[in-house]
N, C-alpha and C. Protein backbone atom coordinates (compact mmCIF):
# COMPACT_ATOMS: atom_id res chain seq x y z
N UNK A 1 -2.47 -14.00 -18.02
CA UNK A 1 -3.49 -12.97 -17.94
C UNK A 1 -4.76 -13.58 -17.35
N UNK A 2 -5.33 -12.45 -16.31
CA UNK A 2 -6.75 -13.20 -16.05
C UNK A 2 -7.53 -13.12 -17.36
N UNK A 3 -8.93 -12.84 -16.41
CA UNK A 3 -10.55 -12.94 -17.40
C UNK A 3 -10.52 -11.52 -17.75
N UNK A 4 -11.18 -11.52 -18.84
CA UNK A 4 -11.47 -9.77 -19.34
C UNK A 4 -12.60 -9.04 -18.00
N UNK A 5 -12.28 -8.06 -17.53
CA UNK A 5 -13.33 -7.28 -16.56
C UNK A 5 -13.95 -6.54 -17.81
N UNK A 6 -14.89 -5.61 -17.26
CA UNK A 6 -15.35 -4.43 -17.56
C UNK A 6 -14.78 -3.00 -17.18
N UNK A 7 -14.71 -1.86 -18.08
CA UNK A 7 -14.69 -0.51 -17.21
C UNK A 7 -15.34 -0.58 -15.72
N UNK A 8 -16.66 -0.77 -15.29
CA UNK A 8 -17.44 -0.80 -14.55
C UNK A 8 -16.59 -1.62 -13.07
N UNK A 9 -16.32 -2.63 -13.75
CA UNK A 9 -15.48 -3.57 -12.69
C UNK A 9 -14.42 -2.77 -12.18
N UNK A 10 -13.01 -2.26 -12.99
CA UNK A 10 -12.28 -1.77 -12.68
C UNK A 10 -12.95 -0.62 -12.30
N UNK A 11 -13.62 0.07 -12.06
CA UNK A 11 -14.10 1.52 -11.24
C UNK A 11 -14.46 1.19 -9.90
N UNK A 12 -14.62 -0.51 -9.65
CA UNK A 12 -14.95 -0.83 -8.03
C UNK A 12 -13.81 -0.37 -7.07
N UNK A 13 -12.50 -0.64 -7.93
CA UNK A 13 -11.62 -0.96 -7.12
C UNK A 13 -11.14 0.79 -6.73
N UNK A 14 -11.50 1.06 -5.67
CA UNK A 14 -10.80 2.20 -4.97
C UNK A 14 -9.51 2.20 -4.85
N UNK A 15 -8.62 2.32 -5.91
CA UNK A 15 -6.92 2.69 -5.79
C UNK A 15 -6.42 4.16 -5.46
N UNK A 16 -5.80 4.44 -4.41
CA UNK A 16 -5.46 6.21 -3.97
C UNK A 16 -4.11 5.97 -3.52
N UNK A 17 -3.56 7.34 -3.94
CA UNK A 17 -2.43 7.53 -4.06
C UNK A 17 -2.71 8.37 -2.33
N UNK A 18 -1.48 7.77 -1.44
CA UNK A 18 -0.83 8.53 -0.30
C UNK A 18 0.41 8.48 0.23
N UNK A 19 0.67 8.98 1.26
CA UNK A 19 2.07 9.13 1.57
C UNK A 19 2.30 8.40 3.13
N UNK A 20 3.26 8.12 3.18
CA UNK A 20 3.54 6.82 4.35
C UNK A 20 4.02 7.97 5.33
N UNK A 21 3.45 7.97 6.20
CA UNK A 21 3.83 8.65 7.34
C UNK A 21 4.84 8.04 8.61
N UNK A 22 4.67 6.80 8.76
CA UNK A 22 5.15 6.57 9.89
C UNK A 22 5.46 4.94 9.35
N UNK A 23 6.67 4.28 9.16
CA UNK A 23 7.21 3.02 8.99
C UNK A 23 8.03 2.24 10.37
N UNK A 24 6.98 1.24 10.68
CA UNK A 24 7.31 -0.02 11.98
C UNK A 24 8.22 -1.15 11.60
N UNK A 25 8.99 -1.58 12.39
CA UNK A 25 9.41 -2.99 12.11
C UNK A 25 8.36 -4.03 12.68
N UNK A 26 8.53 -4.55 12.09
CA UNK A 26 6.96 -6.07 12.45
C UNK A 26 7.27 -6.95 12.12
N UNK A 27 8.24 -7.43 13.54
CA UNK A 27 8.75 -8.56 13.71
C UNK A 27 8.04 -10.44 13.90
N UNK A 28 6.73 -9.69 14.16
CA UNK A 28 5.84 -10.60 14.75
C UNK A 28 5.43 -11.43 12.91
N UNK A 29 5.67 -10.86 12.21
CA UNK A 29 5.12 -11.25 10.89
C UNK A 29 5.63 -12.58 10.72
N UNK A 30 5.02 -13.21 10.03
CA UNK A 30 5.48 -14.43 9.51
C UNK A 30 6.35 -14.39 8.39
N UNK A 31 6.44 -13.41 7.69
CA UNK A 31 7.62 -13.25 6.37
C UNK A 31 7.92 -12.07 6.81
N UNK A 32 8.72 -11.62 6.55
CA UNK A 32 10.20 -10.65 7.05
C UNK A 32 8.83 -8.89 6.12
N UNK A 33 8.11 -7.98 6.79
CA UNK A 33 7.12 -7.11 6.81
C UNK A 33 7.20 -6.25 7.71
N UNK A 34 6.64 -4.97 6.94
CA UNK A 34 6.73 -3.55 8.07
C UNK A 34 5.37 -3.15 8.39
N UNK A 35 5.44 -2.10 9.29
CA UNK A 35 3.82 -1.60 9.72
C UNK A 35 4.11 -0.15 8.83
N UNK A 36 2.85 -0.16 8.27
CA UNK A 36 2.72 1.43 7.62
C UNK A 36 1.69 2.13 8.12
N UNK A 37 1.86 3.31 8.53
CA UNK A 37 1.07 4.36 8.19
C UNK A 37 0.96 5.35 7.23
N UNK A 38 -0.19 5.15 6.71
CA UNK A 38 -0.19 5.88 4.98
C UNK A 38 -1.28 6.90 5.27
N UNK A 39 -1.18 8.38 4.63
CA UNK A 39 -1.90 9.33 4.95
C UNK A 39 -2.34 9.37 3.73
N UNK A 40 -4.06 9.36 3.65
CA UNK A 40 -4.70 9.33 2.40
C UNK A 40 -5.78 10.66 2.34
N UNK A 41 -5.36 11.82 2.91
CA UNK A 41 -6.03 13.21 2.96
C UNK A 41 -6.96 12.97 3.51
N UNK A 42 -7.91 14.15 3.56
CA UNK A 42 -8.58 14.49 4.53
C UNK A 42 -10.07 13.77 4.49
N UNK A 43 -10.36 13.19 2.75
CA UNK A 43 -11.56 12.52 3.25
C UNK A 43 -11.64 11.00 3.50
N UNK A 44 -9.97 10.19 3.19
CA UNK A 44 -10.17 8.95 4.01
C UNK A 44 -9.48 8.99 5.38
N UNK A 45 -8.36 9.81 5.22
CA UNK A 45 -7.27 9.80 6.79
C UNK A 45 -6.28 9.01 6.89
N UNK A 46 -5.81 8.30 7.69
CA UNK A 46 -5.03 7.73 8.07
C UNK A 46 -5.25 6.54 8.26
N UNK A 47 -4.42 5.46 7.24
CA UNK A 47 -5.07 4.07 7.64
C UNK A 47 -3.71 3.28 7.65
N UNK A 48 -3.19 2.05 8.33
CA UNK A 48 -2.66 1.30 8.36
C UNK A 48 -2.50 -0.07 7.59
N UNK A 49 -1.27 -0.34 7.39
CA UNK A 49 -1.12 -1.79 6.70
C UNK A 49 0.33 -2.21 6.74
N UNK A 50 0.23 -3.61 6.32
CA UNK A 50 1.36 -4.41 6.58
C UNK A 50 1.31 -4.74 5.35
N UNK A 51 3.19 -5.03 4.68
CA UNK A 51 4.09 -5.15 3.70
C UNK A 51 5.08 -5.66 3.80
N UNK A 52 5.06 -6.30 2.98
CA UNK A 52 6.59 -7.30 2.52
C UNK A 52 7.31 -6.36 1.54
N UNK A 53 8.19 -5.74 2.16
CA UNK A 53 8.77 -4.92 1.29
C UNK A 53 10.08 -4.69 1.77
N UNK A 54 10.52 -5.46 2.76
CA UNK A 54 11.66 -5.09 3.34
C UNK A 54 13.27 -5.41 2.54
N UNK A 55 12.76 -5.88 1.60
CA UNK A 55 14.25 -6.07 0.51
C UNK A 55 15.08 -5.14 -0.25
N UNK A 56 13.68 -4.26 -0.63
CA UNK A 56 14.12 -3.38 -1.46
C UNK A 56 14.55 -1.78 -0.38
N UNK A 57 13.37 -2.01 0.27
CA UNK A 57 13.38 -0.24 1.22
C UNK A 57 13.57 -0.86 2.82
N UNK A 58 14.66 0.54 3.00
CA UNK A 58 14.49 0.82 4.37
C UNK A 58 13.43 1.48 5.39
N UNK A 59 13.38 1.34 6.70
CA UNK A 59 12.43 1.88 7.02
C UNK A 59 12.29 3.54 6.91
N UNK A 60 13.39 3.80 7.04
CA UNK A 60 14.26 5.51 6.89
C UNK A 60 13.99 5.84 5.65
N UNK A 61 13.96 5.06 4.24
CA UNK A 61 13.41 5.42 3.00
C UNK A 61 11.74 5.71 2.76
N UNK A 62 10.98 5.10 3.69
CA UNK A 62 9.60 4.76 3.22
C UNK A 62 8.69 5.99 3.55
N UNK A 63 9.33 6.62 4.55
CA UNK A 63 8.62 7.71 5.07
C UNK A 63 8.82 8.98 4.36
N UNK A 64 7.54 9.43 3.73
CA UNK A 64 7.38 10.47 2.98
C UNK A 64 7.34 9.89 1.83
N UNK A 65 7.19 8.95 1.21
CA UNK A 65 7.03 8.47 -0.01
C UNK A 65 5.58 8.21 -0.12
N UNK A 66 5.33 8.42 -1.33
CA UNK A 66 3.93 8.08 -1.90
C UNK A 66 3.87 6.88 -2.59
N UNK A 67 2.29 6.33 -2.34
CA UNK A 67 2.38 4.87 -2.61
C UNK A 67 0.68 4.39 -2.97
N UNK A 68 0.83 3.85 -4.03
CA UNK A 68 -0.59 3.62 -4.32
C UNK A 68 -1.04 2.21 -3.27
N UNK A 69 -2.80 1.91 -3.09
CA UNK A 69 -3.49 1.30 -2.21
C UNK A 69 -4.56 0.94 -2.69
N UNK A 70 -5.13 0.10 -1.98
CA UNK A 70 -6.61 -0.15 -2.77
C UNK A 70 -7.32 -0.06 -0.99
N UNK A 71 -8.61 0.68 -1.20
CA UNK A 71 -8.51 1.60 0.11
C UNK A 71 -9.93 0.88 0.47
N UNK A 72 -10.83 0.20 -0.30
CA UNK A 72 -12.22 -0.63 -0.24
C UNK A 72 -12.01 -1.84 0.06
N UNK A 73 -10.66 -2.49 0.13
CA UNK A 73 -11.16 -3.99 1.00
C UNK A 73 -11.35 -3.61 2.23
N UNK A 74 -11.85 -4.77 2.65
CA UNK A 74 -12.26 -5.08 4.19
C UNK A 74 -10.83 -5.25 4.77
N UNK A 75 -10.96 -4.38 6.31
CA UNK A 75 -9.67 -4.67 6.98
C UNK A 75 -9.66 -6.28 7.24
N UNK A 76 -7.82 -6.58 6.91
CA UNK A 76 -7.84 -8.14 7.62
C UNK A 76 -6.64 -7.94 8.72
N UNK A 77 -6.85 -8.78 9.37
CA UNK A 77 -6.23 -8.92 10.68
C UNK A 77 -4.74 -9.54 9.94
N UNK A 78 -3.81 -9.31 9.99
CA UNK A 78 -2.33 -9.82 10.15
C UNK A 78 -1.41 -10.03 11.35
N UNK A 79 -1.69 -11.00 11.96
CA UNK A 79 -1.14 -11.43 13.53
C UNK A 79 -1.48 -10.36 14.54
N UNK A 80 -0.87 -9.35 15.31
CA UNK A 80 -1.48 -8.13 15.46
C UNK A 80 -1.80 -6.87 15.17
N UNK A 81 -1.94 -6.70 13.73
CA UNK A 81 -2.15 -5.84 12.60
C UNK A 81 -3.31 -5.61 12.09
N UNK A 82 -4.02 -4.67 12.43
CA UNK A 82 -5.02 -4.76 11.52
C UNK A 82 -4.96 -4.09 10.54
N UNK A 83 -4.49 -4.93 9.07
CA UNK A 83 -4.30 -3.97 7.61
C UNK A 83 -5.42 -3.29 7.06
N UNK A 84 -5.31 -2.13 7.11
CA UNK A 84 -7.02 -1.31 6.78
C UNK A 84 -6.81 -1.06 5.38
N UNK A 85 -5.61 -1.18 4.47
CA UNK A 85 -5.84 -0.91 3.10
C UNK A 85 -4.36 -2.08 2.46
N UNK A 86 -4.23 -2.38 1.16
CA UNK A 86 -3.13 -2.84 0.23
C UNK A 86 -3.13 -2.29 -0.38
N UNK A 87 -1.26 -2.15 0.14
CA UNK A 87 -0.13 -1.18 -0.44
C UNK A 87 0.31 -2.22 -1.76
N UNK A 88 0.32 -1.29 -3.00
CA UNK A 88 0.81 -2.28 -4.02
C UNK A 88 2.00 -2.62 -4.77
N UNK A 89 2.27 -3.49 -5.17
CA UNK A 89 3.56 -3.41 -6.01
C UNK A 89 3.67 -4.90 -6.79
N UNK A 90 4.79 -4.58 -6.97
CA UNK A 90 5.01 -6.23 -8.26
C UNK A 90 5.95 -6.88 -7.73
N UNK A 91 6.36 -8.23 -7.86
CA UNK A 91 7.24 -9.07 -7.90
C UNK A 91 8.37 -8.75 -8.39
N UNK A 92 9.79 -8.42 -8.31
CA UNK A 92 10.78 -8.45 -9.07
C UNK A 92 11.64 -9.89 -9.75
N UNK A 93 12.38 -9.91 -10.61
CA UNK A 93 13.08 -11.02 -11.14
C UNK A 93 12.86 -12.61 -9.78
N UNK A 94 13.41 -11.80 -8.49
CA UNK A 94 13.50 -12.83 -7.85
C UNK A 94 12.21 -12.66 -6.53
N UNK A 95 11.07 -12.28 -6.24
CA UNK A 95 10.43 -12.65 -6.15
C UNK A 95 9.54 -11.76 -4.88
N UNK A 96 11.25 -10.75 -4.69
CA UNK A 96 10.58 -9.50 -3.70
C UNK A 96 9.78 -8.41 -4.16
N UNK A 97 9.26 -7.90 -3.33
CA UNK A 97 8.14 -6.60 -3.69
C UNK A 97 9.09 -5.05 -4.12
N UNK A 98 8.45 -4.77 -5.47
CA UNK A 98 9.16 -3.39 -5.79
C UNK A 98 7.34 -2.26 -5.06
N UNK A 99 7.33 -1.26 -5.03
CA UNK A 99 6.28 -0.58 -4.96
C UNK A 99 6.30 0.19 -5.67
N UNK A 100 4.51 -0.17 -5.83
CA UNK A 100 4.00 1.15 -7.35
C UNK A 100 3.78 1.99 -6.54
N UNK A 101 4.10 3.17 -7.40
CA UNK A 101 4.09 4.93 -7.09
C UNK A 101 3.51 5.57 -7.81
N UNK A 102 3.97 7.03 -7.74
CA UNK A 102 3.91 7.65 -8.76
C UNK A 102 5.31 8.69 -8.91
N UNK A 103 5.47 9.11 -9.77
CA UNK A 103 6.75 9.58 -10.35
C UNK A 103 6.80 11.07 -9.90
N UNK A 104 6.01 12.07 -10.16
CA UNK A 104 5.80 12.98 -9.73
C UNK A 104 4.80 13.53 -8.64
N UNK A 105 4.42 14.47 -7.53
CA UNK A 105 3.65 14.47 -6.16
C UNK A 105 2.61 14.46 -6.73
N UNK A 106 1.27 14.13 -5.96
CA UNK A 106 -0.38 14.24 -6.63
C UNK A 106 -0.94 14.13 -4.78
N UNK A 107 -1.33 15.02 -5.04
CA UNK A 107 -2.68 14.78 -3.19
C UNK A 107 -2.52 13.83 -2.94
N UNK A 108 -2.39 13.64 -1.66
CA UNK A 108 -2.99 12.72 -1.03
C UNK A 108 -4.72 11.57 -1.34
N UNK A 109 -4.76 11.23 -1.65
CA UNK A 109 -6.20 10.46 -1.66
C UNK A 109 -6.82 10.48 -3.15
N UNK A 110 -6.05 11.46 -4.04
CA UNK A 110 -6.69 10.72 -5.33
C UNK A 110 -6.45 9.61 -5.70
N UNK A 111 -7.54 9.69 -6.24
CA UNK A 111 -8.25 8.39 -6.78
C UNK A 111 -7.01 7.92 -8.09
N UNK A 112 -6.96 6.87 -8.51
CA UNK A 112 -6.17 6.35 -9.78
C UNK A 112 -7.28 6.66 -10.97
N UNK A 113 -6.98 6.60 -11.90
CA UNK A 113 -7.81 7.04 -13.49
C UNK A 113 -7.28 6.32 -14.31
């Protein structure tokens, strides 16, 4: 476990739930990663990012799925990628990415609570 935050702290972090519109192969990656386009409604839009997720999902699975993000970092460059948000998820037993969701539909762009 980390350090204890605050409420306050955890309210920095902009986490929103959207839906992947459009899934790339991105070959250029240095670990085996796709290009996403994730639609986060109408008052952030459409932002891009790169994922290691190719173990669990196909590219044919990813589209239309909803997927939580943290939508306030600073874009970083990933070889020729520029990731404008992180898509999240956990480690499984052996060390690939599962992705957090949500279970039932919710808008585009809300916020996490």
């Amino acid at each position: 476990m980390t350090e204890t935050i605050t409420y306050a702290d955890f309210e920095r972090v902009d986490i929103r739930v959207g839906t992947i519109i459009e899934a790339l192969p991105f070959p250029e990656a240095r670990k085996p990663a796709y290009k996403l386009t994730i639609d986060f409604g109408p008052e952030i839009g459409t932002k891009k990012s790169s994922a290691q997720i190719t173990v669990h999902y196909t590219l044919e699975e990813l589209v239309g799925r909803q997927v939580l993000a943290v939508v306030n970092f600073p874009p970083r460059q990933i070889g020729p990628v520029r990731s404008e948000v992180l898509t999240l998820g956990f480690e499984d037993e052996a060390g690939a990415i599962v992705l957090a969701g949500v279970d039932h539909p919710v808008p585009n762009g809300k916020k996490m609570c």
